[in-house]
PDB file of N, CA and C in Angstrom:
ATOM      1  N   UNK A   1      33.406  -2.741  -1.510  1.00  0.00           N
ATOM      2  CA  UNK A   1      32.848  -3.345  -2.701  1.00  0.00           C
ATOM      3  C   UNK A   1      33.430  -4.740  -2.844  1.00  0.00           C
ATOM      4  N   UNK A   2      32.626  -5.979  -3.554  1.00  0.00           N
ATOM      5  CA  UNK A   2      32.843  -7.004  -3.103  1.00  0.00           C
ATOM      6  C   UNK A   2      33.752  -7.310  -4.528  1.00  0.00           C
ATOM      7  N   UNK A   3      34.678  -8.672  -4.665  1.00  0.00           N
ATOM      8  CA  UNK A   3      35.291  -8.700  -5.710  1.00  0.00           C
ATOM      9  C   UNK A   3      34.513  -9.313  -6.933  1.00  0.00           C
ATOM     10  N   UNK A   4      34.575  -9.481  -8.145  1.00  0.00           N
ATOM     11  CA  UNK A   4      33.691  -9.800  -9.240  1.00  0.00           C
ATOM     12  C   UNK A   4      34.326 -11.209  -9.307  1.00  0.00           C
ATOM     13  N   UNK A   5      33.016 -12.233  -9.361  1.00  0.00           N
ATOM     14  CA  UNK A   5      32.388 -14.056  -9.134  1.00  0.00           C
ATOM     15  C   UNK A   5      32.441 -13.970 -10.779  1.00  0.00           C
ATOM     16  N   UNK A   6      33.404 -15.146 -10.670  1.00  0.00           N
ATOM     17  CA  UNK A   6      32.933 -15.927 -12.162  1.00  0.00           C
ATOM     18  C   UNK A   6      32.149 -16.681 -11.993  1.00  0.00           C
ATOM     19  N   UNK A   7      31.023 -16.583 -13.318  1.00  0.00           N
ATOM     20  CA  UNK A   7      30.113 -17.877 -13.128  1.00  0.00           C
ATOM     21  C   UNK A   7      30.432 -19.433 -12.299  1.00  0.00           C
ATOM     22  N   UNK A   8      31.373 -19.895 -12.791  1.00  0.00           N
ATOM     23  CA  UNK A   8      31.397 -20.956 -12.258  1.00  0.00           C
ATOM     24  C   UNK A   8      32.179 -21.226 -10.610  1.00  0.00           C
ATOM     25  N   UNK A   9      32.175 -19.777 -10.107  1.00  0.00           N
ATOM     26  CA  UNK A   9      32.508 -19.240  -8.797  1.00  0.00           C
ATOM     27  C   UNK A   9      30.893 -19.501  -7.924  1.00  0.00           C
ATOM     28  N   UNK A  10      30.146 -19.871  -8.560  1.00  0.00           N
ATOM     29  CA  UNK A  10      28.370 -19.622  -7.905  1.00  0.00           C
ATOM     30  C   UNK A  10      28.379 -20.983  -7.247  1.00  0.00           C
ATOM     31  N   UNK A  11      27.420 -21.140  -6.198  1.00  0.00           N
ATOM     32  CA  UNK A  11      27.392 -22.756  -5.844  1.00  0.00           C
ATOM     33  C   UNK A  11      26.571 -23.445  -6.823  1.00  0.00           C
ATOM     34  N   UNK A  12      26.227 -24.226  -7.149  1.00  0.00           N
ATOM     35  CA  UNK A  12      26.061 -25.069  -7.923  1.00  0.00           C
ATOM     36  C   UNK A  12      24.407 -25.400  -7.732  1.00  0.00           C
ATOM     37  N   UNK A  13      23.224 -25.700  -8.500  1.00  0.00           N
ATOM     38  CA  UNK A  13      22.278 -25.399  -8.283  1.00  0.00           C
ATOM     39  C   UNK A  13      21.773 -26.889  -7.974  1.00  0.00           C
ATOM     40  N   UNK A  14      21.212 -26.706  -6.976  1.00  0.00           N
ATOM     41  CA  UNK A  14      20.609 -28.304  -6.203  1.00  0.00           C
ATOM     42  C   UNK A  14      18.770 -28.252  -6.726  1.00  0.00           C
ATOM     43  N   UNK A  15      18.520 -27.516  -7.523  1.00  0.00           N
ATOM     44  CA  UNK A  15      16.987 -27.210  -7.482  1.00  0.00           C
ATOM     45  C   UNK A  15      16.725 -27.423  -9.203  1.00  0.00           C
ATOM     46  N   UNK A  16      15.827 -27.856  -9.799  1.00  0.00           N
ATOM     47  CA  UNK A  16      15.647 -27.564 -10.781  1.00  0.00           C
ATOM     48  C   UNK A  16      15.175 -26.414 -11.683  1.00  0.00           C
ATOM     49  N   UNK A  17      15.458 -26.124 -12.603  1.00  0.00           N
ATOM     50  CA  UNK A  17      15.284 -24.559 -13.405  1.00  0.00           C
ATOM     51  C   UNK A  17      13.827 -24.283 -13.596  1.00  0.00           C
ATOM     52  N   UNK A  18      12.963 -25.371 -13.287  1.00  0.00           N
ATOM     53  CA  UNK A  18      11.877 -24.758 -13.297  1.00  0.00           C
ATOM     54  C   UNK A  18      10.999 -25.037 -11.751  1.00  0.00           C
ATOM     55  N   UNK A  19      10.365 -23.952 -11.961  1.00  0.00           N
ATOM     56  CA  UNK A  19       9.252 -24.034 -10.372  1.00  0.00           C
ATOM     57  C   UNK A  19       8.223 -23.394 -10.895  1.00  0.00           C
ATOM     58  N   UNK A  20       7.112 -23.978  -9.875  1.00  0.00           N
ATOM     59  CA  UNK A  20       6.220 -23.177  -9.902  1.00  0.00           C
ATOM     60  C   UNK A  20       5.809 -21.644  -9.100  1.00  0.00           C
ATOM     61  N   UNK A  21       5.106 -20.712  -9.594  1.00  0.00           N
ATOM     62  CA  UNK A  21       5.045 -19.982  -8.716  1.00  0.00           C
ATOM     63  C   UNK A  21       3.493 -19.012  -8.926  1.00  0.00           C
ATOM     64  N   UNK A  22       2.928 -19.232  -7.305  1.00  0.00           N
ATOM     65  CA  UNK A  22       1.739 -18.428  -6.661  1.00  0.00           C
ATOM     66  C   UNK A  22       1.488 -17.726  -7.585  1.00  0.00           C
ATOM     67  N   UNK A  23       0.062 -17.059  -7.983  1.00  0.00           N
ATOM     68  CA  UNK A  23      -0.200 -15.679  -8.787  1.00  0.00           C
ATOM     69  C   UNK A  23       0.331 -14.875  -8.003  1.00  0.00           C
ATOM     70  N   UNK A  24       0.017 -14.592  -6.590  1.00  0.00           N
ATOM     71  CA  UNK A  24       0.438 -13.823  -5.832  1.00  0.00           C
ATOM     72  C   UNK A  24       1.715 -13.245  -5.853  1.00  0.00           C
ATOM     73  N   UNK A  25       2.755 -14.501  -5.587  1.00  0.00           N
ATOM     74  CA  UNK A  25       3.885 -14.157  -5.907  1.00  0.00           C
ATOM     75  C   UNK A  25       4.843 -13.437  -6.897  1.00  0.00           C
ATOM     76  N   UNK A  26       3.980 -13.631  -8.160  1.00  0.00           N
ATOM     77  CA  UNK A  26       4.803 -13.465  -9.217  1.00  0.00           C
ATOM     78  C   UNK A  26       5.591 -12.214  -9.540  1.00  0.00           C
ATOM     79  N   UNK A  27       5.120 -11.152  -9.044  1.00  0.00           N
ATOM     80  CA  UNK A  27       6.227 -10.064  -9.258  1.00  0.00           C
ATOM     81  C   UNK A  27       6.938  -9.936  -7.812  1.00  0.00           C
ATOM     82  N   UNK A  28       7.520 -10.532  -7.264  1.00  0.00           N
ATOM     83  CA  UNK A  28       8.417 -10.739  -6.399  1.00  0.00           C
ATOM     84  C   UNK A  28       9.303 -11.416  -6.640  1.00  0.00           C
ATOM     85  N   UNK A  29       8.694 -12.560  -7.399  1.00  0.00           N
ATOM     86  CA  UNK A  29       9.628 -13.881  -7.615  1.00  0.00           C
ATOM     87  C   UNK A  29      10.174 -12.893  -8.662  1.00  0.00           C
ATOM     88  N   UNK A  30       9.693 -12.680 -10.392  1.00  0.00           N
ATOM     89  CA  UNK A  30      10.455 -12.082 -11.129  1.00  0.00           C
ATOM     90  C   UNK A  30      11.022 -10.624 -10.960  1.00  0.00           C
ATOM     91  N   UNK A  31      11.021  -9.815  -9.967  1.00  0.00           N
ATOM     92  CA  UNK A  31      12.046  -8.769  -9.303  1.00  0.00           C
ATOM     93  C   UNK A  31      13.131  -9.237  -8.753  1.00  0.00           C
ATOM     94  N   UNK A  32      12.862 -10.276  -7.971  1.00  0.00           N
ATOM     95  CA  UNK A  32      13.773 -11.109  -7.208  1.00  0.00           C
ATOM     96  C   UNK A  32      15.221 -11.742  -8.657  1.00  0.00           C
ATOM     97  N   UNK A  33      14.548 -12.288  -9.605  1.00  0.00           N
ATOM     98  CA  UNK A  33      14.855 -13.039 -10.681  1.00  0.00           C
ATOM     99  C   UNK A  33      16.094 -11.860 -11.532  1.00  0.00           C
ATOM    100  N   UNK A  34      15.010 -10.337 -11.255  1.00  0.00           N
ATOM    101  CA  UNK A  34      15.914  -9.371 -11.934  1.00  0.00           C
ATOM    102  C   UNK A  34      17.029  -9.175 -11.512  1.00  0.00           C
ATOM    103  N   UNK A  35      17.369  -9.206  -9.882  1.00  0.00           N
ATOM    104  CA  UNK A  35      18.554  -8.806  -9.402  1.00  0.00           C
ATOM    105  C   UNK A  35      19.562  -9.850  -9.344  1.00  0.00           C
ATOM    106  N   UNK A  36      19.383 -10.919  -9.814  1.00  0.00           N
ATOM    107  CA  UNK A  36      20.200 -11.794 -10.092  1.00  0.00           C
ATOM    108  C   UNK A  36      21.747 -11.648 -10.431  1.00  0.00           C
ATOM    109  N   UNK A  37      21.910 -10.179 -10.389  1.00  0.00           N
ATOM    110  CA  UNK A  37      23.156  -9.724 -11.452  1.00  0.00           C
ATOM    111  C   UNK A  37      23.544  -8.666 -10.367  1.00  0.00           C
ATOM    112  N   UNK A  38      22.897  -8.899  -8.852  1.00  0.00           N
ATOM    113  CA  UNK A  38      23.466  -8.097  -8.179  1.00  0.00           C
ATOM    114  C   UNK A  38      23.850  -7.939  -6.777  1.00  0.00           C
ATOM    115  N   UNK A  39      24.556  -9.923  -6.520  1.00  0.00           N
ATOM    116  CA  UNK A  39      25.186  -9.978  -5.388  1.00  0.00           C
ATOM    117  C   UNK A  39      26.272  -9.632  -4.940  1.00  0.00           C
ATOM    118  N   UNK A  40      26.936  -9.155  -3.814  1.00  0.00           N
ATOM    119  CA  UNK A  40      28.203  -8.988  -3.747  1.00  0.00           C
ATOM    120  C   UNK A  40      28.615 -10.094  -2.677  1.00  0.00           C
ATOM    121  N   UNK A  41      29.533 -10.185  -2.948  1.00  0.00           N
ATOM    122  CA  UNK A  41      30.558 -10.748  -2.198  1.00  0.00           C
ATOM    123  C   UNK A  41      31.642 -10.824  -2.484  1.00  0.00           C
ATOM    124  N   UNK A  42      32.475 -11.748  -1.249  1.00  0.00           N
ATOM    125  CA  UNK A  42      33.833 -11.335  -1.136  1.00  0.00           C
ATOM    126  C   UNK A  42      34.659 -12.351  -1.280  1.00  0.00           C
ATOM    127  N   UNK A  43      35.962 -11.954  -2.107  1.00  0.00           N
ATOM    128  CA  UNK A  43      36.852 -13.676  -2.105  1.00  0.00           C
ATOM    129  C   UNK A  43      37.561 -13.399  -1.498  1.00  0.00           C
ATOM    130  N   UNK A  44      37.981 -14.633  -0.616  1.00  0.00           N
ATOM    131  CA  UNK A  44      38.910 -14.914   0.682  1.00  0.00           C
ATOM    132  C   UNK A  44      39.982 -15.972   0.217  1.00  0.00           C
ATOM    133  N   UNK A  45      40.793 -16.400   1.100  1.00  0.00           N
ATOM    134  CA  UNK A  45      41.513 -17.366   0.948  1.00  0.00           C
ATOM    135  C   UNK A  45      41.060 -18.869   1.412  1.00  0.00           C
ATOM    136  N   UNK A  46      39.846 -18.864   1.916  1.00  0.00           N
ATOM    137  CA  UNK A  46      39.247 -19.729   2.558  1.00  0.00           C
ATOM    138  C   UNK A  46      37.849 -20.270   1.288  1.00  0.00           C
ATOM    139  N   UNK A  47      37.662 -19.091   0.467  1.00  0.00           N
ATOM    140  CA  UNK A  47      36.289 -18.812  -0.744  1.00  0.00           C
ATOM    141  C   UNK A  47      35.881 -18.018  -0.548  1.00  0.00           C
ATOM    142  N   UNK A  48      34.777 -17.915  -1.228  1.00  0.00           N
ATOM    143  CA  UNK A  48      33.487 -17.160  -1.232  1.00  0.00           C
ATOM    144  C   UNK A  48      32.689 -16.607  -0.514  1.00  0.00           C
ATOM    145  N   UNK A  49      32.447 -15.407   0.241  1.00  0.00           N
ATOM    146  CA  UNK A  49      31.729 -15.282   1.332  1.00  0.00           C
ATOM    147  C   UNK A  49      30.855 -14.099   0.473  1.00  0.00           C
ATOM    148  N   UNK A  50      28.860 -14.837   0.613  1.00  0.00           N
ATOM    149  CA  UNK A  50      28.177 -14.260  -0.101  1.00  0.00           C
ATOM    150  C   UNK A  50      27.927 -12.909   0.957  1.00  0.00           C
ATOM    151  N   UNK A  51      27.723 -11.557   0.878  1.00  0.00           N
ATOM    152  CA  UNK A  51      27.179 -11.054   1.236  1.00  0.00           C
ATOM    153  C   UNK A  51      25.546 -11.161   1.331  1.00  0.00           C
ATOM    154  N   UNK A  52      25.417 -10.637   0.248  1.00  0.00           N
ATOM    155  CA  UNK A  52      24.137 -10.614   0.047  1.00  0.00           C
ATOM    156  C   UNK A  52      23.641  -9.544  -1.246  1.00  0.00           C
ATOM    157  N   UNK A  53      22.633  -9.440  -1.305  1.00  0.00           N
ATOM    158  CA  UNK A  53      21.915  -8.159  -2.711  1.00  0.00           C
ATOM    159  C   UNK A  53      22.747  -6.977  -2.256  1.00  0.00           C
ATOM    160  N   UNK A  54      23.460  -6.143  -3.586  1.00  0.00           N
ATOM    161  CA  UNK A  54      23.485  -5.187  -3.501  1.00  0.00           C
ATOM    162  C   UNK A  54      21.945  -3.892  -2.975  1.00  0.00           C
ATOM    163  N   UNK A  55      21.753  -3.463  -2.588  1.00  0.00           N
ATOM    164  CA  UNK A  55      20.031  -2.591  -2.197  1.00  0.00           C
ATOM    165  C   UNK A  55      20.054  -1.574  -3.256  1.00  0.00           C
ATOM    166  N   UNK A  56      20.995  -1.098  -3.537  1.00  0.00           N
ATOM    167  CA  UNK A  56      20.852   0.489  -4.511  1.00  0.00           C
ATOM    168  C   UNK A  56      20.166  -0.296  -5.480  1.00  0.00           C
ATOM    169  N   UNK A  57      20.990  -1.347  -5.806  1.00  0.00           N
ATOM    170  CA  UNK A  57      20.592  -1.847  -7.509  1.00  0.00           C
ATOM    171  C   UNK A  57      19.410  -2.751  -7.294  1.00  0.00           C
ATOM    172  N   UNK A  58      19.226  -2.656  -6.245  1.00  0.00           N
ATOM    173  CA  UNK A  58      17.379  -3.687  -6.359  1.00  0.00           C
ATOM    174  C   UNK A  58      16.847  -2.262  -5.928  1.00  0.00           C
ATOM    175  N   UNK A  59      16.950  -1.247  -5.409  1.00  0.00           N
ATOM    176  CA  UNK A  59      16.160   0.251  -5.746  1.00  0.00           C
ATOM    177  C   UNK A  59      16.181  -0.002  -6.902  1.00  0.00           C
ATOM    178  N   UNK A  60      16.975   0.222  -7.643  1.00  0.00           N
ATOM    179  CA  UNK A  60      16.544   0.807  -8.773  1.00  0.00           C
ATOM    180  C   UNK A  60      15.905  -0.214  -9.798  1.00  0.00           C
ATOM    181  N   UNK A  61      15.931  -1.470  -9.623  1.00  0.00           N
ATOM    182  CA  UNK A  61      15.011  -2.285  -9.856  1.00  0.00           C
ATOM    183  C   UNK A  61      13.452  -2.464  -9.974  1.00  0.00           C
ATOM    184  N   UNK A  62      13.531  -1.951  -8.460  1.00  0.00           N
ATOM    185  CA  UNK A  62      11.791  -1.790  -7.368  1.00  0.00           C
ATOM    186  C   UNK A  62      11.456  -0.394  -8.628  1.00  0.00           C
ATOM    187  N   UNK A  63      12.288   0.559  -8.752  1.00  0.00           N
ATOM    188  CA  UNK A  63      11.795   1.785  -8.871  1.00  0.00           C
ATOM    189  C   UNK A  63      11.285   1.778 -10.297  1.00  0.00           C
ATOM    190  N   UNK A  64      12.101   1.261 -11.543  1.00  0.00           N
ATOM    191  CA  UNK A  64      11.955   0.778 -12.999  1.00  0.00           C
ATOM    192  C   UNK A  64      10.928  -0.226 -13.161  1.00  0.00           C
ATOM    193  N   UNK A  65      10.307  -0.880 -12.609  1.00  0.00           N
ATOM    194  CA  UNK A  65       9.771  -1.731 -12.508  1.00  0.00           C
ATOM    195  C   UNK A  65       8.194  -0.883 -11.578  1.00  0.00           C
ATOM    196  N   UNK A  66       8.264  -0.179 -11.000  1.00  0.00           N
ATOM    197  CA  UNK A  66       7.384   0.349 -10.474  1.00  0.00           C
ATOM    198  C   UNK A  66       6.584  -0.527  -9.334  1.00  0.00           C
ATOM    199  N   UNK A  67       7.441  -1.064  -8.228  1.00  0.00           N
ATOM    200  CA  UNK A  67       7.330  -2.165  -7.342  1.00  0.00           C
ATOM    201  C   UNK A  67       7.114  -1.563  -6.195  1.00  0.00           C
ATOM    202  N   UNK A  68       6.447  -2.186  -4.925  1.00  0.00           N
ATOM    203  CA  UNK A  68       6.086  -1.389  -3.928  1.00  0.00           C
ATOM    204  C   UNK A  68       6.881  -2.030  -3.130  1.00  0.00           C
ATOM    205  N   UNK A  69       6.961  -1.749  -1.599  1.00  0.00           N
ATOM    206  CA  UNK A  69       7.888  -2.165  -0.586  1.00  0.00           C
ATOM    207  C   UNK A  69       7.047  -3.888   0.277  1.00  0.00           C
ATOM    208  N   UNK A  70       6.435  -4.087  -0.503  1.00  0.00           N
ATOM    209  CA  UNK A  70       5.908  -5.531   0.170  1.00  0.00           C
ATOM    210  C   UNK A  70       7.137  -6.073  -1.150  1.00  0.00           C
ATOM    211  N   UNK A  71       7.125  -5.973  -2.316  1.00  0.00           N
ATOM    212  CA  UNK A  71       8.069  -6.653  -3.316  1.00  0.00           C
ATOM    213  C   UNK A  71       9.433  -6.539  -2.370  1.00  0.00           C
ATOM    214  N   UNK A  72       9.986  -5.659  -1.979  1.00  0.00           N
ATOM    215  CA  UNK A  72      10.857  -5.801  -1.442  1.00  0.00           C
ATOM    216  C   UNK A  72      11.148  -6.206  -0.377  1.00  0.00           C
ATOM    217  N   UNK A  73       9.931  -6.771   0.641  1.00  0.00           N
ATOM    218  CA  UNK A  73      10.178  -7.028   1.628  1.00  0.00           C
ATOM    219  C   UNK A  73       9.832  -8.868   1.366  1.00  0.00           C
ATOM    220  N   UNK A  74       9.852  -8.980   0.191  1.00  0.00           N
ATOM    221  CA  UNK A  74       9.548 -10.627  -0.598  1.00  0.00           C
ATOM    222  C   UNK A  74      10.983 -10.778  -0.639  1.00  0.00           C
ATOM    223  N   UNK A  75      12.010  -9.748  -1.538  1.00  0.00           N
ATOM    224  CA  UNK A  75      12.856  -9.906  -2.082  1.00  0.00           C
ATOM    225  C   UNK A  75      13.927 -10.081  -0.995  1.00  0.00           C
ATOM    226  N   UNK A  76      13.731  -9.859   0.430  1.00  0.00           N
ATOM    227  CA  UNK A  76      14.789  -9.623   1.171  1.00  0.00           C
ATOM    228  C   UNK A  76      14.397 -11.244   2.117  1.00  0.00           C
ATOM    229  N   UNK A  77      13.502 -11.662   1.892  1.00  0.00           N
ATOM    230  CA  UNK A  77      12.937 -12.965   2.228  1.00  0.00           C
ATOM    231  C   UNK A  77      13.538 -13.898   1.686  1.00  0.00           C
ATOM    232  N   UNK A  78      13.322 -13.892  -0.048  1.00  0.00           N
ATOM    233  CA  UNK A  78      14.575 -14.809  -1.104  1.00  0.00           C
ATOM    234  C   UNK A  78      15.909 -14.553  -0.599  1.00  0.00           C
ATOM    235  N   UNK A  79      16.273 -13.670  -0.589  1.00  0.00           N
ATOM    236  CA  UNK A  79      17.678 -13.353  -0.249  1.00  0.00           C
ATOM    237  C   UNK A  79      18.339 -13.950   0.475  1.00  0.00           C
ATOM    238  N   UNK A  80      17.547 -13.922   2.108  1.00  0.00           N
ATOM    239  CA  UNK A  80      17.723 -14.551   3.131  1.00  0.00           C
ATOM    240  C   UNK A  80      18.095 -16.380   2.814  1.00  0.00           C
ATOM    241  N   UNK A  81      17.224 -16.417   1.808  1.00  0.00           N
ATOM    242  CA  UNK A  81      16.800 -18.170   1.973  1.00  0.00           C
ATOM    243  C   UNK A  81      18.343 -18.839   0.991  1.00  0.00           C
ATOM    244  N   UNK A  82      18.435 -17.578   0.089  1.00  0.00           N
ATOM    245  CA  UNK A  82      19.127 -17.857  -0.519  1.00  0.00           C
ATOM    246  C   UNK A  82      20.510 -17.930  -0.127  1.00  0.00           C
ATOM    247  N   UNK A  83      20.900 -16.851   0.895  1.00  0.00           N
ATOM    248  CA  UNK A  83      22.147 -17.014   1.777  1.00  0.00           C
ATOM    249  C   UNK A  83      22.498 -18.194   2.617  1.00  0.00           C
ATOM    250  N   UNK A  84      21.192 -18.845   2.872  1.00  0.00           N
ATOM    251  CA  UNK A  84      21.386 -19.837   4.076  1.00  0.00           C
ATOM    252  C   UNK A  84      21.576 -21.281   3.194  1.00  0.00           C
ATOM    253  N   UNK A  85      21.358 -20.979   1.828  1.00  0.00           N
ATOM    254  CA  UNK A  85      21.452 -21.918   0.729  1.00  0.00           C
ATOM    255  C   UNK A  85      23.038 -22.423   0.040  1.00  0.00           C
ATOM    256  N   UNK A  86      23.270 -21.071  -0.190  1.00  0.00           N
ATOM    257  CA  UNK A  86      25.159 -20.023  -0.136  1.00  0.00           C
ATOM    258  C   UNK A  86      26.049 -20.467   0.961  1.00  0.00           C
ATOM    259  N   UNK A  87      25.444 -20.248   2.019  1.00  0.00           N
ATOM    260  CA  UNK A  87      26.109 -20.783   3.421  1.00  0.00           C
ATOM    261  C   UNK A  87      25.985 -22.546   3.424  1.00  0.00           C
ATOM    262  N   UNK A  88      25.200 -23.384   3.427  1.00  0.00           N
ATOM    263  CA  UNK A  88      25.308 -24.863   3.330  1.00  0.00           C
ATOM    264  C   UNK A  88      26.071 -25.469   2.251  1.00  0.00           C
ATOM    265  N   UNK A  89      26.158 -24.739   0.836  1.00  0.00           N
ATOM    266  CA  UNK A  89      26.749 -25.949  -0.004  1.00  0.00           C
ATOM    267  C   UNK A  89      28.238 -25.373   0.275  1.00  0.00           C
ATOM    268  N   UNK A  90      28.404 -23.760   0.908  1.00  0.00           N
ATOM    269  CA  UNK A  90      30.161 -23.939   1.274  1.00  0.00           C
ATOM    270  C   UNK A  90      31.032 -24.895   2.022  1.00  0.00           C
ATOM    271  N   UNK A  91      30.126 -25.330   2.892  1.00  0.00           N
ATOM    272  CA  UNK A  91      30.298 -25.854   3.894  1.00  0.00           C
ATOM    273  C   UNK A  91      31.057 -27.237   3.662  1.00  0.00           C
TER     274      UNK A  91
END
């Protein structure tokens, strides 16, 4: 289990708070939006090393939400983009 990020432990947001987003998209993006509260990672002596989404707690997300496995296969897409996002501003 990863150790608990203070807010101002997060990288710092290079994007603005608002976007647009696809009809298509939209319950991916806001599932995606829900799990926000459920990365882990790990503190080192070096920083922050993001794992990535906890999965139980975006189950149970997908499942409360009544989401099918294309949402999740959106959500593991953000994730991705978002790690490689996590990974550059450590750097």
């Amino acid at each position: 289990m990863g150790a608990q990020i203070a807010p101002g432990d997060m990288p710092p947001s290079t994007v603005s708070e608002e976007f647009e987003v696809m009809p298509a998209n939209w319950k991916s993006v806001c599932a995606f939006l829900d799990c926000q509260t459920q990365w882990a990672a790990v503190a080192t002596f070096a920083g922050v090393i993001w794992l990535g989404l906890d999965y139980q707690a975006v189950d149970v997300v997908l499942r409360r939400h009544d989401l099918d496995n294309a949402v999740f296969a959106d959500i593991q897409a953000m994730e991705r983009a978002a790690l490689d996002v996590f990974a550059e501003v450590a750097r």
